[in-house]
PDB file of N, CA and C in Angstrom:
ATOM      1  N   UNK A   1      -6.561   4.533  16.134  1.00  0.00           N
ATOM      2  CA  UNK A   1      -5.208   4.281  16.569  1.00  0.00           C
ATOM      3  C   UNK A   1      -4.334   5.442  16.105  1.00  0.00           C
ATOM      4  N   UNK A   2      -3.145   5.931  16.842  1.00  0.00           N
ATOM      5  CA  UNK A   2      -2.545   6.826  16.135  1.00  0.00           C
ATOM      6  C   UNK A   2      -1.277   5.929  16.151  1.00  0.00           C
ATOM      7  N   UNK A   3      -0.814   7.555  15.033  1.00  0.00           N
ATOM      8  CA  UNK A   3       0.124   6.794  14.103  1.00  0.00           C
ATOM      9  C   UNK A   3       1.516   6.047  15.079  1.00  0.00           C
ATOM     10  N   UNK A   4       1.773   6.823  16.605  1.00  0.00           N
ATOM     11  CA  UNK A   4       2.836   6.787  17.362  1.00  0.00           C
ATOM     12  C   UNK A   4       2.603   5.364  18.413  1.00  0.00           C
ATOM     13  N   UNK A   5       0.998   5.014  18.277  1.00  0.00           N
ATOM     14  CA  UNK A   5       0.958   3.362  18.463  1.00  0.00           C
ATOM     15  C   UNK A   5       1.016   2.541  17.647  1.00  0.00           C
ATOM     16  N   UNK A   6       0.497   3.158  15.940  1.00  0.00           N
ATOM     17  CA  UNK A   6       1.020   2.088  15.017  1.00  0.00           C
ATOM     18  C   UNK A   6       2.203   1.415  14.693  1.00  0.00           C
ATOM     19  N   UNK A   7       3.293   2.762  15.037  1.00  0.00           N
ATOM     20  CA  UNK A   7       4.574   2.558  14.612  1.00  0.00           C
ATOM     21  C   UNK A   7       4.547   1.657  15.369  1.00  0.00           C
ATOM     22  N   UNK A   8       4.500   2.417  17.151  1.00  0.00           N
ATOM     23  CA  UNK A   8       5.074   1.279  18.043  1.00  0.00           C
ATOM     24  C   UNK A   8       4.592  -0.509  18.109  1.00  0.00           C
ATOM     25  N   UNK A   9       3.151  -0.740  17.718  1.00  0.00           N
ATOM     26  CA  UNK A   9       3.319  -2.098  17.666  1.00  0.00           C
ATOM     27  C   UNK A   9       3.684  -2.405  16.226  1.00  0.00           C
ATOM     28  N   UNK A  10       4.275  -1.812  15.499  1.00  0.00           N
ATOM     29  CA  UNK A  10       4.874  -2.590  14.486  1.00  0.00           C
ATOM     30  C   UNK A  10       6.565  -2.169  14.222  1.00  0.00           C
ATOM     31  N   UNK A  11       7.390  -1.778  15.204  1.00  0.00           N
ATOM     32  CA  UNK A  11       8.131  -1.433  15.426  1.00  0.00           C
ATOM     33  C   UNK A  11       8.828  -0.901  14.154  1.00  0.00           C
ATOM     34  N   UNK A  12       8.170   0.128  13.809  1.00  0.00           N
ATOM     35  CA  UNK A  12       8.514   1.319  12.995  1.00  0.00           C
ATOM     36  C   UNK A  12       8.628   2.764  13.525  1.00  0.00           C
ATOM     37  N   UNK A  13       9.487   3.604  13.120  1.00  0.00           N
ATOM     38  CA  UNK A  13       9.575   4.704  13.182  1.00  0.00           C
ATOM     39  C   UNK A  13       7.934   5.634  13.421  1.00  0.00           C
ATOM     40  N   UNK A  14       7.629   6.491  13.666  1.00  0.00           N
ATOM     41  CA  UNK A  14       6.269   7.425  13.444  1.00  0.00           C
ATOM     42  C   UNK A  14       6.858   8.519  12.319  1.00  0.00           C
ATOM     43  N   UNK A  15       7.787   8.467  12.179  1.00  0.00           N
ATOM     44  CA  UNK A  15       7.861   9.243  10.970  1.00  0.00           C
ATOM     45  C   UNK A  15       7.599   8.583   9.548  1.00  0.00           C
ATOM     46  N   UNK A  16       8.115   6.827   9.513  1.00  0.00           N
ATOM     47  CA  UNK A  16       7.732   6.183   8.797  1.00  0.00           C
ATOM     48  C   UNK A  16       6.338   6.357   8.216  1.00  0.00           C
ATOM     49  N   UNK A  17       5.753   5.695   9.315  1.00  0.00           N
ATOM     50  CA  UNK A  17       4.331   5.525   9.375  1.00  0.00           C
ATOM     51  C   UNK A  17       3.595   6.835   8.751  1.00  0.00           C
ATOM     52  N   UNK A  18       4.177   7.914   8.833  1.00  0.00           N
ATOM     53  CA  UNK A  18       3.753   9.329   8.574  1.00  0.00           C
ATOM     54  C   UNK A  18       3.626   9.664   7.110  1.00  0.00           C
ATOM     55  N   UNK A  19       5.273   9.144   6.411  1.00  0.00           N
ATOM     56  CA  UNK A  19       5.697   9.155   4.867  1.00  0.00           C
ATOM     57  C   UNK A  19       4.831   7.922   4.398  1.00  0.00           C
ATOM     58  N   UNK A  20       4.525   7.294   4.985  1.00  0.00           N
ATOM     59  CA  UNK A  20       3.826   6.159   4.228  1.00  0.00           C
ATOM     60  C   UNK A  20       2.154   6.792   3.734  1.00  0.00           C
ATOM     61  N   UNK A  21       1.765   7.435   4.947  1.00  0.00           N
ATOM     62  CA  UNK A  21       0.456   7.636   5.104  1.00  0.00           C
ATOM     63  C   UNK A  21       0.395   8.926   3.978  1.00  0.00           C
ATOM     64  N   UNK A  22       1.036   9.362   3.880  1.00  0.00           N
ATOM     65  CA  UNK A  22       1.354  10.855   3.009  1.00  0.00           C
ATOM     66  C   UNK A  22       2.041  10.370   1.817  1.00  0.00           C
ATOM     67  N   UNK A  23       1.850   9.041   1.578  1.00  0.00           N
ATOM     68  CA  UNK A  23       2.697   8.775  -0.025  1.00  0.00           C
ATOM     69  C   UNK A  23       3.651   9.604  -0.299  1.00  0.00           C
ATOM     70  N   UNK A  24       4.502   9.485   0.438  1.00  0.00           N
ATOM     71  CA  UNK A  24       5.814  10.329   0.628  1.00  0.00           C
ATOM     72  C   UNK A  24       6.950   8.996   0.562  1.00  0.00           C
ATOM     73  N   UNK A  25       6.591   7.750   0.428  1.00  0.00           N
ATOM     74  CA  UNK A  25       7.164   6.990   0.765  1.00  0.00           C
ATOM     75  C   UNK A  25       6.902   5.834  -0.436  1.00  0.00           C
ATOM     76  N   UNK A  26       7.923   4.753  -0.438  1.00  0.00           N
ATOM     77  CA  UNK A  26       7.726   3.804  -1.324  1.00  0.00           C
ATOM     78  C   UNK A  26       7.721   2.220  -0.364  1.00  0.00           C
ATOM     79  N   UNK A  27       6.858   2.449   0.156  1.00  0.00           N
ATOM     80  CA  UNK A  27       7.239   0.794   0.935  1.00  0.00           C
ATOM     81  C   UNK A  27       7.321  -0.591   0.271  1.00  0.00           C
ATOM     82  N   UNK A  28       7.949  -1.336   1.158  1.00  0.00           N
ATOM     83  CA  UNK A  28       7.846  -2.980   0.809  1.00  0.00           C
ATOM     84  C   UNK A  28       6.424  -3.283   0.622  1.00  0.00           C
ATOM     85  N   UNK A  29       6.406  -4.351  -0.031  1.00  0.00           N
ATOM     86  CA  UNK A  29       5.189  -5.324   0.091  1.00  0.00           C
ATOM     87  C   UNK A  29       4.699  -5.388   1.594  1.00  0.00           C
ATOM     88  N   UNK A  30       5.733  -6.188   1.769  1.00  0.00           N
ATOM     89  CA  UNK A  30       5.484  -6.664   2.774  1.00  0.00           C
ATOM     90  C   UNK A  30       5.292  -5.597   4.017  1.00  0.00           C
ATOM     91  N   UNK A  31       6.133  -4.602   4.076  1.00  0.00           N
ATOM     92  CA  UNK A  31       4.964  -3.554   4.297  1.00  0.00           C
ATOM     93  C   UNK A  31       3.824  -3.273   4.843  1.00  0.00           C
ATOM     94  N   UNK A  32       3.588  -3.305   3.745  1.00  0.00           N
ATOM     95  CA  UNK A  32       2.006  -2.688   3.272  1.00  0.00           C
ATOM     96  C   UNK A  32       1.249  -3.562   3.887  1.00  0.00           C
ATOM     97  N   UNK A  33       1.506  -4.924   3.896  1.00  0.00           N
ATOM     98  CA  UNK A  33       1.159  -6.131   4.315  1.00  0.00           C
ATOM     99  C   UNK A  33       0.977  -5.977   5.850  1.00  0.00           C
ATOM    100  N   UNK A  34       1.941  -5.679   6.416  1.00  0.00           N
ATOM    101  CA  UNK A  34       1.767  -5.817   8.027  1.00  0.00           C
ATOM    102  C   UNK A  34       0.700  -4.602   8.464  1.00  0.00           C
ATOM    103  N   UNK A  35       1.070  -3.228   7.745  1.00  0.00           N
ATOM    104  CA  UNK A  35       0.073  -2.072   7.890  1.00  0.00           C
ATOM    105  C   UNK A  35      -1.247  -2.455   7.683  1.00  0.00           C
ATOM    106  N   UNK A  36      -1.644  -3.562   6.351  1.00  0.00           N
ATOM    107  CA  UNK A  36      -2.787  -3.712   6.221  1.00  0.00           C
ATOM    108  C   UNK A  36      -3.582  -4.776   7.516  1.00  0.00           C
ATOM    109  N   UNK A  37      -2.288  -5.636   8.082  1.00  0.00           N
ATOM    110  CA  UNK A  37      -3.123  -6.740   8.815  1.00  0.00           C
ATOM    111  C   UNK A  37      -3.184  -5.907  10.090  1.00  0.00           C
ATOM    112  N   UNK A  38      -1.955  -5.290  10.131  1.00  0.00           N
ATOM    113  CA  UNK A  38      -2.528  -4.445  11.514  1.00  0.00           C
ATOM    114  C   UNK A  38      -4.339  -3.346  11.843  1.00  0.00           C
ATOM    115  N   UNK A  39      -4.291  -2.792  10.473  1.00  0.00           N
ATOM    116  CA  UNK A  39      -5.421  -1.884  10.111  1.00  0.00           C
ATOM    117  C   UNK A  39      -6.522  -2.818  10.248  1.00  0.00           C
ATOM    118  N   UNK A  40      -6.635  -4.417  10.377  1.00  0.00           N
ATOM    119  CA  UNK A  40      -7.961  -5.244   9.762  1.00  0.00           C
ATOM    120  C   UNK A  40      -8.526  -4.734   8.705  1.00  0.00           C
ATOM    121  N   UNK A  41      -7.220  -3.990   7.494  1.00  0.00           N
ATOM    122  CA  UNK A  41      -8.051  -4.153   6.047  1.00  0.00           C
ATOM    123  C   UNK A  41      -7.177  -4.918   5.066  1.00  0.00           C
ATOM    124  N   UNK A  42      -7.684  -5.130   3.731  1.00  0.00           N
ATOM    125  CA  UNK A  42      -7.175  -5.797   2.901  1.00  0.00           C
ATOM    126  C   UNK A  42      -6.125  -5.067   2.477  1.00  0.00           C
ATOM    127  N   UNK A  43      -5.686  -6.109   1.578  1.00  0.00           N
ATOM    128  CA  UNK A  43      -4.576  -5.806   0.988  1.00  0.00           C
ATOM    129  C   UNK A  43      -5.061  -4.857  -0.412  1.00  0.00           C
ATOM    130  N   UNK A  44      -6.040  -5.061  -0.775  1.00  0.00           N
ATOM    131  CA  UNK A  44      -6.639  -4.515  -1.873  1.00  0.00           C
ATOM    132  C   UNK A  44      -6.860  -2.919  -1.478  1.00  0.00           C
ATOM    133  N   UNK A  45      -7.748  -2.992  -0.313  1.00  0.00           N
ATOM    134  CA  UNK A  45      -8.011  -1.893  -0.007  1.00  0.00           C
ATOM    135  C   UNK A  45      -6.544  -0.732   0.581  1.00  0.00           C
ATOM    136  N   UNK A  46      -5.550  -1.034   1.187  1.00  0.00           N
ATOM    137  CA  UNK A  46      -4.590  -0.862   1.484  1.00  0.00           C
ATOM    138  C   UNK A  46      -3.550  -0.219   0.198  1.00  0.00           C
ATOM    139  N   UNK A  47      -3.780  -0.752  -1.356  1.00  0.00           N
ATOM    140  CA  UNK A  47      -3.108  -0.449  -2.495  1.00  0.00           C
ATOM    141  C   UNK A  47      -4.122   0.384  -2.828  1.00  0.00           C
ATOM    142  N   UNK A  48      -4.684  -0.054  -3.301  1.00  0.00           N
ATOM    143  CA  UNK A  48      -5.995   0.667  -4.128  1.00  0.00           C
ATOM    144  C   UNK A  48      -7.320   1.152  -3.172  1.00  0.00           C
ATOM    145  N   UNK A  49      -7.335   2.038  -2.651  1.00  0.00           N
ATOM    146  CA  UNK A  49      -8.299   2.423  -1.801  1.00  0.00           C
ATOM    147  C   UNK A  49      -9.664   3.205  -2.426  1.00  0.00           C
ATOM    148  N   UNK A  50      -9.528   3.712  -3.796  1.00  0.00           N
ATOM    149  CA  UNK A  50     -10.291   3.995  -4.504  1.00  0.00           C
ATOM    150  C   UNK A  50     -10.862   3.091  -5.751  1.00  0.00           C
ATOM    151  N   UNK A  51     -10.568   1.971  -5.639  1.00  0.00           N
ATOM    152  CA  UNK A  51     -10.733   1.143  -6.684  1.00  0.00           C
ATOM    153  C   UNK A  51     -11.812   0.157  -5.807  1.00  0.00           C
ATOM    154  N   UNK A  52     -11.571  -0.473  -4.569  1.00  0.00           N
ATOM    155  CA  UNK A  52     -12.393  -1.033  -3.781  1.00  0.00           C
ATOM    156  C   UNK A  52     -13.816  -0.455  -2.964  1.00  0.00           C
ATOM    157  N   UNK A  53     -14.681  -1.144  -3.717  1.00  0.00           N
ATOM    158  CA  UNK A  53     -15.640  -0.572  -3.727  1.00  0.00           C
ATOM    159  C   UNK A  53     -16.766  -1.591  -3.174  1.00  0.00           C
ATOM    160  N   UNK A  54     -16.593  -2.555  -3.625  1.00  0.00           N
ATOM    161  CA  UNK A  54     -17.277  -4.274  -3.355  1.00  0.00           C
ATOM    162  C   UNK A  54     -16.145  -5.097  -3.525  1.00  0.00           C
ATOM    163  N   UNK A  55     -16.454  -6.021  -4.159  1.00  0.00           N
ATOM    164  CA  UNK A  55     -15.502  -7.304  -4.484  1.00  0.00           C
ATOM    165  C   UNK A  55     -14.077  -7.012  -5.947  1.00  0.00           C
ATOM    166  N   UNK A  56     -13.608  -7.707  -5.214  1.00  0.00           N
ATOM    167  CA  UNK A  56     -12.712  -7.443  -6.384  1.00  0.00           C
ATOM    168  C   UNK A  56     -11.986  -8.550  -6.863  1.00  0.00           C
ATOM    169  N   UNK A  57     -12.250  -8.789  -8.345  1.00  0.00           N
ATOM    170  CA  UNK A  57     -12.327 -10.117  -8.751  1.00  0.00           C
ATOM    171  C   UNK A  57     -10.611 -11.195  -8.411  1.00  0.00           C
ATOM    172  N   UNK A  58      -9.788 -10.122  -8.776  1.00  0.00           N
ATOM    173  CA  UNK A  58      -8.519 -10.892  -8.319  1.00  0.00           C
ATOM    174  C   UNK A  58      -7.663  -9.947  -7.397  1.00  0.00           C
ATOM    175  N   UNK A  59      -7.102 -10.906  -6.388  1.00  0.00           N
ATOM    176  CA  UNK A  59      -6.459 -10.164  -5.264  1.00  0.00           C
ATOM    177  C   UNK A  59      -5.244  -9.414  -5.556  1.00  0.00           C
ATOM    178  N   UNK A  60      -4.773  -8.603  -4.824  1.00  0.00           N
ATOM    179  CA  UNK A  60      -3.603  -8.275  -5.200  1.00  0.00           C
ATOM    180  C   UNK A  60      -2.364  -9.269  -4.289  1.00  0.00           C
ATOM    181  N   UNK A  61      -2.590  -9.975  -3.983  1.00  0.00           N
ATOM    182  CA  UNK A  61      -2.015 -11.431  -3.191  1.00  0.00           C
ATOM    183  C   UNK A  61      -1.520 -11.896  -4.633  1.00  0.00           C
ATOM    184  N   UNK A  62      -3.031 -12.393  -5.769  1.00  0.00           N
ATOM    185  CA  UNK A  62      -2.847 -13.674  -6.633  1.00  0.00           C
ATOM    186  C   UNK A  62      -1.933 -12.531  -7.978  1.00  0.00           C
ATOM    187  N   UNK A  63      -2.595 -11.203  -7.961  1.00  0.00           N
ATOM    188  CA  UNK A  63      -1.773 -10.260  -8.753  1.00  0.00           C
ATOM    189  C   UNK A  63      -0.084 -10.668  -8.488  1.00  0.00           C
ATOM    190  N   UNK A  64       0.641 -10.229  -7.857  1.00  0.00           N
ATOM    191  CA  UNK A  64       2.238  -9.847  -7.354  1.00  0.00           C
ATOM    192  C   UNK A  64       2.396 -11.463  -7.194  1.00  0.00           C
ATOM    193  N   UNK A  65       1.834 -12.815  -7.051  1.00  0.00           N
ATOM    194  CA  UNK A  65       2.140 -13.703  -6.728  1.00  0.00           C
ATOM    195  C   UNK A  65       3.340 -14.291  -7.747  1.00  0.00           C
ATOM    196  N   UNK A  66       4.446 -14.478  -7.356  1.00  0.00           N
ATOM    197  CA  UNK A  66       5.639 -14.944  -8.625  1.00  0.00           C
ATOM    198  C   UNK A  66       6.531 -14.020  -8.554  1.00  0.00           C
ATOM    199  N   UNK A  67       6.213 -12.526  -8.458  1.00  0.00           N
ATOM    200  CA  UNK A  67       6.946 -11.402  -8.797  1.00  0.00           C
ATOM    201  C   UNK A  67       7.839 -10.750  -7.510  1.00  0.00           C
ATOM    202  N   UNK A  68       9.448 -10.384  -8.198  1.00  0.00           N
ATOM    203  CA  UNK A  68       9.934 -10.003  -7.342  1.00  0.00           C
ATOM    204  C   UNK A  68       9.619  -8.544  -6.572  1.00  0.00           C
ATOM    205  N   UNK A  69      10.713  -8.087  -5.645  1.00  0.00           N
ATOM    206  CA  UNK A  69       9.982  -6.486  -5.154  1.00  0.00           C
ATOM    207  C   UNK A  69      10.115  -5.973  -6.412  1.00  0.00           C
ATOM    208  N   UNK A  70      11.394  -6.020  -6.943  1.00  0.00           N
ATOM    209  CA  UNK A  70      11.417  -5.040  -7.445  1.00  0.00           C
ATOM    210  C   UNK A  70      10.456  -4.340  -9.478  1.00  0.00           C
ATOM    211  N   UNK A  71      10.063  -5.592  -9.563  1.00  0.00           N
ATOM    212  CA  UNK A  71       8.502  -6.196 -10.136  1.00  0.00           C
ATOM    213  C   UNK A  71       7.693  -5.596  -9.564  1.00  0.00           C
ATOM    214  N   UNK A  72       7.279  -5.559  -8.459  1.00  0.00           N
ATOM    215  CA  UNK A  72       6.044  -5.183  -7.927  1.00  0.00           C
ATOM    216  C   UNK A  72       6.470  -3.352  -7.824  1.00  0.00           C
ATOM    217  N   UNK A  73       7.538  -3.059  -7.361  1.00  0.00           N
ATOM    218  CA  UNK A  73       7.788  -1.798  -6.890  1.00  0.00           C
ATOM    219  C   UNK A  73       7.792  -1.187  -8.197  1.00  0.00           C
ATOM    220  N   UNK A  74       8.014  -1.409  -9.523  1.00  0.00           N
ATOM    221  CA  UNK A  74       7.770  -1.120 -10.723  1.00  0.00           C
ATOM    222  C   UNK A  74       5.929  -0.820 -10.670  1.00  0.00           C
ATOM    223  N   UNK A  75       5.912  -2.053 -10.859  1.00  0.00           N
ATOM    224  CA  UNK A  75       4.191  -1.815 -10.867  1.00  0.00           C
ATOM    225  C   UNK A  75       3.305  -0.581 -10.003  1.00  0.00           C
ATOM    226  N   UNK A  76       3.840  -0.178  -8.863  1.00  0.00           N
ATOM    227  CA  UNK A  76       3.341   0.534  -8.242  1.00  0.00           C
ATOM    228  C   UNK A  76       3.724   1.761  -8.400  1.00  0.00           C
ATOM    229  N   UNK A  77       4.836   1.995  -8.811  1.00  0.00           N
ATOM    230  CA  UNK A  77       5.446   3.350  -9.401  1.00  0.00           C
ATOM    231  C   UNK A  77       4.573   3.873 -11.365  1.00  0.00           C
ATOM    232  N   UNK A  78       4.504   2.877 -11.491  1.00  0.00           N
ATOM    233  CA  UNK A  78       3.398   3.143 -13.077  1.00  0.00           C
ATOM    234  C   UNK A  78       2.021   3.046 -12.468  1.00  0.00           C
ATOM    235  N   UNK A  79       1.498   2.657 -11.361  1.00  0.00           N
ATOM    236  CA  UNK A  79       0.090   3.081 -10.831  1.00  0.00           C
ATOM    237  C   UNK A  79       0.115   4.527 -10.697  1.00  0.00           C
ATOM    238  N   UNK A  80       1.166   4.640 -10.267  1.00  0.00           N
ATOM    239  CA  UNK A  80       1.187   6.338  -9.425  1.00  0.00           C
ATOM    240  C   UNK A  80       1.195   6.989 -10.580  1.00  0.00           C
ATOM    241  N   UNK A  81       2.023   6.997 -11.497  1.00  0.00           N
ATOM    242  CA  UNK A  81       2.139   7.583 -12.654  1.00  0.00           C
ATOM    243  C   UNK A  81       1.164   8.038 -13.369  1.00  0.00           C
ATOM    244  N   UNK A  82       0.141   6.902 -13.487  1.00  0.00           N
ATOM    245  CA  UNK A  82      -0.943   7.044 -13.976  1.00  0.00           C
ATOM    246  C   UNK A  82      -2.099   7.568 -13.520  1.00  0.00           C
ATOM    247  N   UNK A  83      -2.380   7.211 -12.523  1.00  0.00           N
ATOM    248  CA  UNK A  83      -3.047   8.635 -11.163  1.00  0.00           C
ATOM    249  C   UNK A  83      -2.814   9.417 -11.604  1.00  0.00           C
ATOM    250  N   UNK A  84      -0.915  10.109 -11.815  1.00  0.00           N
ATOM    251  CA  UNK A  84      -0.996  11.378 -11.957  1.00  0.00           C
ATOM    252  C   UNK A  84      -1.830  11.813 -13.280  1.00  0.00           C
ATOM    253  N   UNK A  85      -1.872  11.211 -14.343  1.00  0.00           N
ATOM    254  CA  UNK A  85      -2.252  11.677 -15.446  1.00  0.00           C
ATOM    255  C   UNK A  85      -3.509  11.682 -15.487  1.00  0.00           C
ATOM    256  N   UNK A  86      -4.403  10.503 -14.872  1.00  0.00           N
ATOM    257  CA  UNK A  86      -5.378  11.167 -14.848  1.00  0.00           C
ATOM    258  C   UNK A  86      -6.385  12.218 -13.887  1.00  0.00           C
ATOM    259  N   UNK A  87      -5.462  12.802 -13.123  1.00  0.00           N
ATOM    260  CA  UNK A  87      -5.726  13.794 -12.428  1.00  0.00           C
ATOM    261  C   UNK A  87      -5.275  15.196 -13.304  1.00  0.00           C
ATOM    262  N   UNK A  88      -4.189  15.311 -14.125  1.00  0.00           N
ATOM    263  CA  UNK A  88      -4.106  16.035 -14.756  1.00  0.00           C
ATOM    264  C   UNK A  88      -4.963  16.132 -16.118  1.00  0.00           C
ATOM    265  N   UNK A  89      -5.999  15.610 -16.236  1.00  0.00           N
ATOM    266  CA  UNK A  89      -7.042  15.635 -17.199  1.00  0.00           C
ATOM    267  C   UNK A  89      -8.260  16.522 -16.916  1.00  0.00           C
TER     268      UNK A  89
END
């Protein structure tokens, strides 16, 4: 699929879709959510694409479950963070 039909059936921008794909971007949950159901992948795989490998014992559904965005948008900004560092190792 390209990105200028993704946008369009999810009525987003293609530039969106572009900054998202290029972690240029900080999206919603929910988001990520529609990108992932549109893609037919998880939500797991969709956050963590290098971490999913087989099964993964708790979802990131039952993870963020309770928590507001801006809870979660924390959380994902100290993922990144931490990527960076250990790439700088």
């Amino acid at each position: 699929m390209t990105q200028k039909a993704l946008a369009e059936r999810l009525h987003m921008s293609v530039r969106t879709i572009i900054e998202i794909e290029k972690c240029k971007s900080n999206p919603k949950f929910e988001t990520v959510a529609l990108l992932a159901k549109e893609l037919n992948i998880s939500l797991d795989a969709a956050i963590f694409p290098d971490m999913v490998t087989g099964t993964v014992s708790k979802t990131v559904i039952d993870f963020f479950a309770g928590k507001s965005e801006a809870e979660i948008q924390k959380y994902i900004a100290l993922c990144k963070q931490a990527e960076t560092f250990q790439k700088d190792k």
